[in-house]
C-alpha atoms as a PDB file:
ATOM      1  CA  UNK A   1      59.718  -0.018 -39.982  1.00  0.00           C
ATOM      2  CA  UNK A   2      56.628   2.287 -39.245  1.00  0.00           C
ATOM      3  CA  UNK A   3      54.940   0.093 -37.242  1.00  0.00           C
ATOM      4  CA  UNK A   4      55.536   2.330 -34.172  1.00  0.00           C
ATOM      5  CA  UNK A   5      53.322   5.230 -35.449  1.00  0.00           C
ATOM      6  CA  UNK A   6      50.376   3.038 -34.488  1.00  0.00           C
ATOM      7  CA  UNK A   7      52.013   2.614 -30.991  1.00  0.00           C
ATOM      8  CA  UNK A   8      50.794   4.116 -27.608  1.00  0.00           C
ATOM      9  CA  UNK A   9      53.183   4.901 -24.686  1.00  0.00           C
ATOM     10  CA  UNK A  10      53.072   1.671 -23.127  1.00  0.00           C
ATOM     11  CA  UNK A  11      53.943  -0.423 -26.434  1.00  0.00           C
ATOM     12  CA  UNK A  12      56.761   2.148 -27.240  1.00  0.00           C
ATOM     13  CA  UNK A  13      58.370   1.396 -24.142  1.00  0.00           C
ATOM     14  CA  UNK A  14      57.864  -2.266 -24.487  1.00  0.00           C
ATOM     15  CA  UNK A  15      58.849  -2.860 -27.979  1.00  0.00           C
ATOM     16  CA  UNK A  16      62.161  -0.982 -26.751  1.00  0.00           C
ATOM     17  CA  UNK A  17      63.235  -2.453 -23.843  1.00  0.00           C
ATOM     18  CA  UNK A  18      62.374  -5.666 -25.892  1.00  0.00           C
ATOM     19  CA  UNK A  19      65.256  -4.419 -28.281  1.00  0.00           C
ATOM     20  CA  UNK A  20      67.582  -2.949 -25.493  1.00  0.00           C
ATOM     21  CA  UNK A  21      67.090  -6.978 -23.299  1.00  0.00           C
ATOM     22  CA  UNK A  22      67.888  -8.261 -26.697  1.00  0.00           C
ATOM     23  CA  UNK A  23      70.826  -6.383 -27.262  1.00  0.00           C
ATOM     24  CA  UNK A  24      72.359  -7.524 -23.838  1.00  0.00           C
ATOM     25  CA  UNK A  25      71.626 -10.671 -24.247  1.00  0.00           C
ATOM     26  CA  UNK A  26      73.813 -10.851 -27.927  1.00  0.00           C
ATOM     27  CA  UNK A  27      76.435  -9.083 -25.897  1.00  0.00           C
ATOM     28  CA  UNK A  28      76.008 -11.659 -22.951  1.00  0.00           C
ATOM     29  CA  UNK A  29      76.282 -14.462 -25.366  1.00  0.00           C
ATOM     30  CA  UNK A  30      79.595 -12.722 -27.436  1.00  0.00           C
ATOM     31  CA  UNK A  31      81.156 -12.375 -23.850  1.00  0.00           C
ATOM     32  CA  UNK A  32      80.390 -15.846 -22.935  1.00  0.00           C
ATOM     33  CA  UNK A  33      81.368 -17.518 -25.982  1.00  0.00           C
ATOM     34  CA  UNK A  34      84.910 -15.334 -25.899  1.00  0.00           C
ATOM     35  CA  UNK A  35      85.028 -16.630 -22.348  1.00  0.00           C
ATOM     36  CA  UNK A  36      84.708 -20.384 -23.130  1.00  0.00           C
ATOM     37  CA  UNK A  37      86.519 -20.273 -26.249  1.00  0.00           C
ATOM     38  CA  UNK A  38      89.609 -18.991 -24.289  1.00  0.00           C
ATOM     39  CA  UNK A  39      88.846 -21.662 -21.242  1.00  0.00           C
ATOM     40  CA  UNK A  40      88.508 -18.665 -18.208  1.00  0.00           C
ATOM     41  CA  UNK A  41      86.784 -20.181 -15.424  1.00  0.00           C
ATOM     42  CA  UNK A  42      84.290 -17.970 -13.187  1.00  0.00           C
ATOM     43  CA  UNK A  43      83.912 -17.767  -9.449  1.00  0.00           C
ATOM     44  CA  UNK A  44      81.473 -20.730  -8.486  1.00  0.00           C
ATOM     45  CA  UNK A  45      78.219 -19.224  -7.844  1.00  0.00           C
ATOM     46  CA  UNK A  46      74.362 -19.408  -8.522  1.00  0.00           C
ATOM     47  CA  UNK A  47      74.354 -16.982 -11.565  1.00  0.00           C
ATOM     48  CA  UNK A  48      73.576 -18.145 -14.646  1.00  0.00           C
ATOM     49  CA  UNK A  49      76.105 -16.808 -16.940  1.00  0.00           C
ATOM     50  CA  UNK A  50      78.963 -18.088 -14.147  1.00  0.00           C
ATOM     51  CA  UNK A  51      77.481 -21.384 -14.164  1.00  0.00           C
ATOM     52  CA  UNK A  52      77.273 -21.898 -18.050  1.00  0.00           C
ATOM     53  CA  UNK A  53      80.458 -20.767 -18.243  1.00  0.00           C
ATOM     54  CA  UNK A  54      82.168 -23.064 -15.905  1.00  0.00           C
ATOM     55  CA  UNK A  55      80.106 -25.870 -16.853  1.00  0.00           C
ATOM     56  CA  UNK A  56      80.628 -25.356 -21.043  1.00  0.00           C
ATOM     57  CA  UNK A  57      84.116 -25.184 -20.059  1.00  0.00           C
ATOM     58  CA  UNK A  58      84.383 -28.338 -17.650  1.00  0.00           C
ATOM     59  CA  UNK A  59      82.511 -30.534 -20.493  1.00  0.00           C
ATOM     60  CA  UNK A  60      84.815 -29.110 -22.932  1.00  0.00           C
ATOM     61  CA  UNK A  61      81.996 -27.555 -25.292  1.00  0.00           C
ATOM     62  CA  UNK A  62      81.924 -25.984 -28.378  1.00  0.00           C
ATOM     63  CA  UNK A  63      80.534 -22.290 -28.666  1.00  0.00           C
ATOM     64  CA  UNK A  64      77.704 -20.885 -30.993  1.00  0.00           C
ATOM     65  CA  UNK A  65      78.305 -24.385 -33.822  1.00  0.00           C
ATOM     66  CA  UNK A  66      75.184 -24.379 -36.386  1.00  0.00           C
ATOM     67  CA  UNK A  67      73.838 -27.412 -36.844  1.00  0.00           C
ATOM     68  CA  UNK A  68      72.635 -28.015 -40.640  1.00  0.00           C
ATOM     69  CA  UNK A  69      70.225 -30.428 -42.640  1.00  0.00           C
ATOM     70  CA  UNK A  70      69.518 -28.291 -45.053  1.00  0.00           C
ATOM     71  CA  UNK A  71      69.041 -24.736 -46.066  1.00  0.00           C
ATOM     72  CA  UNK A  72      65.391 -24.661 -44.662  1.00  0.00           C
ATOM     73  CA  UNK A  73      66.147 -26.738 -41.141  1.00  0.00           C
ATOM     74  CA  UNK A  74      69.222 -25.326 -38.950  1.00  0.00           C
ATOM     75  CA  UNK A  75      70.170 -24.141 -35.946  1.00  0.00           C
ATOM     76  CA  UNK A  76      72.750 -22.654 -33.618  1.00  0.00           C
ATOM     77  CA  UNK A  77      73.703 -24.309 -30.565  1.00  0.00           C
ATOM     78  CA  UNK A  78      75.465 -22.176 -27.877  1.00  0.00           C
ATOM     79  CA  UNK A  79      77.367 -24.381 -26.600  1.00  0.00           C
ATOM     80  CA  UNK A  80      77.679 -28.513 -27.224  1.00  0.00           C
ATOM     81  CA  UNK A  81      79.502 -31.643 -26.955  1.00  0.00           C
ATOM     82  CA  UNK A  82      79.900 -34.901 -27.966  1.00  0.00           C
ATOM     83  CA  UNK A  83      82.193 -37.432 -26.268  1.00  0.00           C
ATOM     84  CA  UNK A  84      82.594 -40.921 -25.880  1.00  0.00           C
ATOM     85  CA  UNK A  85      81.351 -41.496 -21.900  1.00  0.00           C
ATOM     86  CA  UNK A  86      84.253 -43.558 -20.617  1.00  0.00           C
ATOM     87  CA  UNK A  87      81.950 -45.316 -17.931  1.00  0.00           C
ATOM     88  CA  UNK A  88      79.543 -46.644 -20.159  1.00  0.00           C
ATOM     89  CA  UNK A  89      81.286 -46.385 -23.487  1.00  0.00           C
ATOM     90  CA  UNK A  90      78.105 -44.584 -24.992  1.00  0.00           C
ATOM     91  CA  UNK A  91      78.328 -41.032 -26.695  1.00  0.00           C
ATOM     92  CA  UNK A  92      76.888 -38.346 -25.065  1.00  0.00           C
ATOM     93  CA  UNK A  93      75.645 -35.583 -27.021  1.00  0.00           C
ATOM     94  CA  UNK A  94      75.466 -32.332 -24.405  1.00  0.00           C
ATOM     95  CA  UNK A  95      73.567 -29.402 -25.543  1.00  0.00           C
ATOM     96  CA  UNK A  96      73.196 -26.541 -23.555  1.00  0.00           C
ATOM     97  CA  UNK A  97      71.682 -22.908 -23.789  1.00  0.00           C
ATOM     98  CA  UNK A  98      71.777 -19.810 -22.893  1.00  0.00           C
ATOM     99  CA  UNK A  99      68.586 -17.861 -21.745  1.00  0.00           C
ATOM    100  CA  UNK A 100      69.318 -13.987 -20.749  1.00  0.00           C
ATOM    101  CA  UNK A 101      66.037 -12.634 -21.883  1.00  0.00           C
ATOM    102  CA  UNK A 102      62.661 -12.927 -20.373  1.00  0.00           C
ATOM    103  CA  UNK A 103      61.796 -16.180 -19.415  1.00  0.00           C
ATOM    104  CA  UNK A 104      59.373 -18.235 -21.659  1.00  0.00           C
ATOM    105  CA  UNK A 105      57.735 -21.965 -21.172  1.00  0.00           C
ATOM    106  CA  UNK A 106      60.592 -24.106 -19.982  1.00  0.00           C
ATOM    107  CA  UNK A 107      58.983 -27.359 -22.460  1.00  0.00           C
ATOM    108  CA  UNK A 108      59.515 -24.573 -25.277  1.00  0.00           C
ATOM    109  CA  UNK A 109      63.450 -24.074 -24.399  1.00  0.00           C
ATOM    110  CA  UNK A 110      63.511 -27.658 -24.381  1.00  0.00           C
ATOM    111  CA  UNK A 111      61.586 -28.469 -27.349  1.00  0.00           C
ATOM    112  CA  UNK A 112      64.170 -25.900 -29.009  1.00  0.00           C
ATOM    113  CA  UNK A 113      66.762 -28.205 -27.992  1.00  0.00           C
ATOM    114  CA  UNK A 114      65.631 -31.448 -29.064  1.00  0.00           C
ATOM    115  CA  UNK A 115      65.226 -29.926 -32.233  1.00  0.00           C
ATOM    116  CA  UNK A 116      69.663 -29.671 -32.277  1.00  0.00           C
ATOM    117  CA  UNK A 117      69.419 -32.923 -31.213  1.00  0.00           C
ATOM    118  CA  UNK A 118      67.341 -34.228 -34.106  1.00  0.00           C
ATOM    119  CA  UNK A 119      69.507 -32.071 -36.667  1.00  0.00           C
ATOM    120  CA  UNK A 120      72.865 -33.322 -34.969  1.00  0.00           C
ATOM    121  CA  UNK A 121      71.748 -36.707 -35.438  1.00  0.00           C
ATOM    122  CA  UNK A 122      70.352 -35.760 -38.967  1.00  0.00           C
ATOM    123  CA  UNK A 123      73.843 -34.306 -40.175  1.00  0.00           C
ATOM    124  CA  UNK A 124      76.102 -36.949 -38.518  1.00  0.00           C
ATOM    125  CA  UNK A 125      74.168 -39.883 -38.963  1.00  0.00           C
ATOM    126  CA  UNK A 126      73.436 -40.825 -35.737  1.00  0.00           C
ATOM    127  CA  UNK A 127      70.789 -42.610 -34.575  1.00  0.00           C
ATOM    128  CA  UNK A 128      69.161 -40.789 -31.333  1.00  0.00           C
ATOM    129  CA  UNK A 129      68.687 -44.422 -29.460  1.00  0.00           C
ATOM    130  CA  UNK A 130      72.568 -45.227 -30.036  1.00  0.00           C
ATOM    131  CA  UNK A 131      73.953 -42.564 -28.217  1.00  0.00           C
ATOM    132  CA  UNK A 132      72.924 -40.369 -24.435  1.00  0.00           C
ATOM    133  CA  UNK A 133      71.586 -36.868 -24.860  1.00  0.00           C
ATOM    134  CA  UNK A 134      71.493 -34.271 -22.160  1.00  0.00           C
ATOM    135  CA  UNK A 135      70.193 -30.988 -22.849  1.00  0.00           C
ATOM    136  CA  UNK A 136      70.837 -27.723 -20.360  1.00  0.00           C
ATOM    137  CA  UNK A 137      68.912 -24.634 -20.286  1.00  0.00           C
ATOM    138  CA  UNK A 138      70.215 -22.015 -17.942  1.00  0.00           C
ATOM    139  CA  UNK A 139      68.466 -19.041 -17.359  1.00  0.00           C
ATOM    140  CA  UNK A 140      67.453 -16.571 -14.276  1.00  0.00           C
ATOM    141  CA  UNK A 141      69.919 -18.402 -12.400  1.00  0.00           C
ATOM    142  CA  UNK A 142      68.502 -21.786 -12.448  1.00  0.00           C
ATOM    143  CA  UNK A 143      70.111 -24.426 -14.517  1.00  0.00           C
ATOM    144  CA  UNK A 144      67.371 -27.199 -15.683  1.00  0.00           C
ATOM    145  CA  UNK A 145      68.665 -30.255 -17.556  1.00  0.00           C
ATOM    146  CA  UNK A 146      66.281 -32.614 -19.702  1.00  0.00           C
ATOM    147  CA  UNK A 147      67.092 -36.823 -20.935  1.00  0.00           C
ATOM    148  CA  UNK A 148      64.980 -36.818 -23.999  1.00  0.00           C
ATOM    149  CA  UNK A 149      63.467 -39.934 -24.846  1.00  0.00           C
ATOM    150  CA  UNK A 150      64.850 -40.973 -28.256  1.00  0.00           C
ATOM    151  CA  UNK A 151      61.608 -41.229 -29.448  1.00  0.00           C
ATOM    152  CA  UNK A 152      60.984 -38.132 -28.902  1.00  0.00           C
ATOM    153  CA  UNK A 153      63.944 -36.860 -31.219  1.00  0.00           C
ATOM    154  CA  UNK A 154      63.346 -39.926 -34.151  1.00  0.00           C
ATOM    155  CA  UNK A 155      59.565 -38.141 -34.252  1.00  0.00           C
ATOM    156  CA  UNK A 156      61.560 -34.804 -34.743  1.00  0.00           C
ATOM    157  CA  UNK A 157      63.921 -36.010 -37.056  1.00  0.00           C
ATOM    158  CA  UNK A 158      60.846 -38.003 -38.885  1.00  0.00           C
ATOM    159  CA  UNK A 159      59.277 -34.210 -39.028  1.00  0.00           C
ATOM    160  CA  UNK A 160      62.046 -32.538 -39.994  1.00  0.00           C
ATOM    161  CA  UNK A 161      62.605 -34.786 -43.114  1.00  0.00           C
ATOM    162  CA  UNK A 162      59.173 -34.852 -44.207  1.00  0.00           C
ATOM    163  CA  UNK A 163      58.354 -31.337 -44.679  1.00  0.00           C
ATOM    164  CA  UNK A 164      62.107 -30.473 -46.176  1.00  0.00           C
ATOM    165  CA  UNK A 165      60.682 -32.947 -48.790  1.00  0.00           C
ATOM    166  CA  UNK A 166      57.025 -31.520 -49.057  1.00  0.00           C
ATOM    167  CA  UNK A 167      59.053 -27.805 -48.958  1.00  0.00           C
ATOM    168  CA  UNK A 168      61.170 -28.628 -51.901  1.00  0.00           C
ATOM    169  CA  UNK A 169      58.577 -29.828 -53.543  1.00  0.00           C
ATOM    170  CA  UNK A 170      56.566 -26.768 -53.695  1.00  0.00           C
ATOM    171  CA  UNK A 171      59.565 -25.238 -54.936  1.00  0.00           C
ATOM    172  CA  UNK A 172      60.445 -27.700 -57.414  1.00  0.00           C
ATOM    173  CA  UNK A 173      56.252 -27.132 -58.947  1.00  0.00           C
ATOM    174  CA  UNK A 174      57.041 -23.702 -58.490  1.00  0.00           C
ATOM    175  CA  UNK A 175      59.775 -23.691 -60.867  1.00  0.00           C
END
């Protein structure tokens, strides 16, 4: 890229530790993964990558599974679930996410998140007010957790299918 010749100091730094916070947080995200995937436990504590851990772990969550409706709308979760609660016989779908980076709008890490939710439900045929969803963001050692409304998700889903339909479309005129 030569976008950097147009940089001054202060940019140059920036746009690198930008890239350097980004690497960590891949490798942060390959550790954890690793971690769950092989079921170690971490000391109880208020750190975020300890408690995301522990609590993928105790839900028994899946790492880093994309979630597909088609080649235009996907995503990767980092770590989810989906279980049969055996108090209220509902399903509960459990997303949660890892934030190592510099922290952003929590209603964007959320909206992020109801977006899986809306293409889980798209590629398993579910509808969002049939089952529970809980959504997890953990980041600079705070863990937040959101109950979306399921209308919230059905206008996502509603979204979603729309413009993969206006999108092929202008791809099928295009042809």
């Amino acid at each position: 890229q030569s976008a950097w010749i147009r940089y001054d100091d202060d940019k140059a730094k920036e746009v690198y530790e930008r890239r350097k916070a980004a690497e960590l947080g891949s490798k942060l995200h390959e550790w954890a993964k690793a971690t769950i995937d092989l079921g170690i436990k971490q000391p109880k504590s208020n750190k975020t990558l300890y408690a995301y851990v522990n609590d993928a772990i105790g839900f028994k969550m899946s790492t880093e599974v994309v979630l597909y409706y088609s080649d235009r709308f996907f995503g990767t979760a980092d770590a989810i679930s989906f279980r049969k609660n055996p108090k209220t016989g509902r399903h509960i779908l459990r997303i949660h996410d890892l934030k190592t980076g510099v922290v952003g709008d929590p209603d964007k890490h959320f909206e992020q998140l109801k977006v899986y939710a809306a293409l889980f439900c798209l590629e398993y045929k579910f509808k969002p007010n049939e089952i529970d969803i809980v959504l997890g963001v953990y980041k600079k050692d705070e863990v937040a957790f959101c109950e979306p409304d399921p209308l919230e998700i059905v206008e996502i889903i509603n979204k979603i299918v729309h413009l993969d339909k206006l999108l092929l479309k202008i791809d099928n005129e295009e042809v």
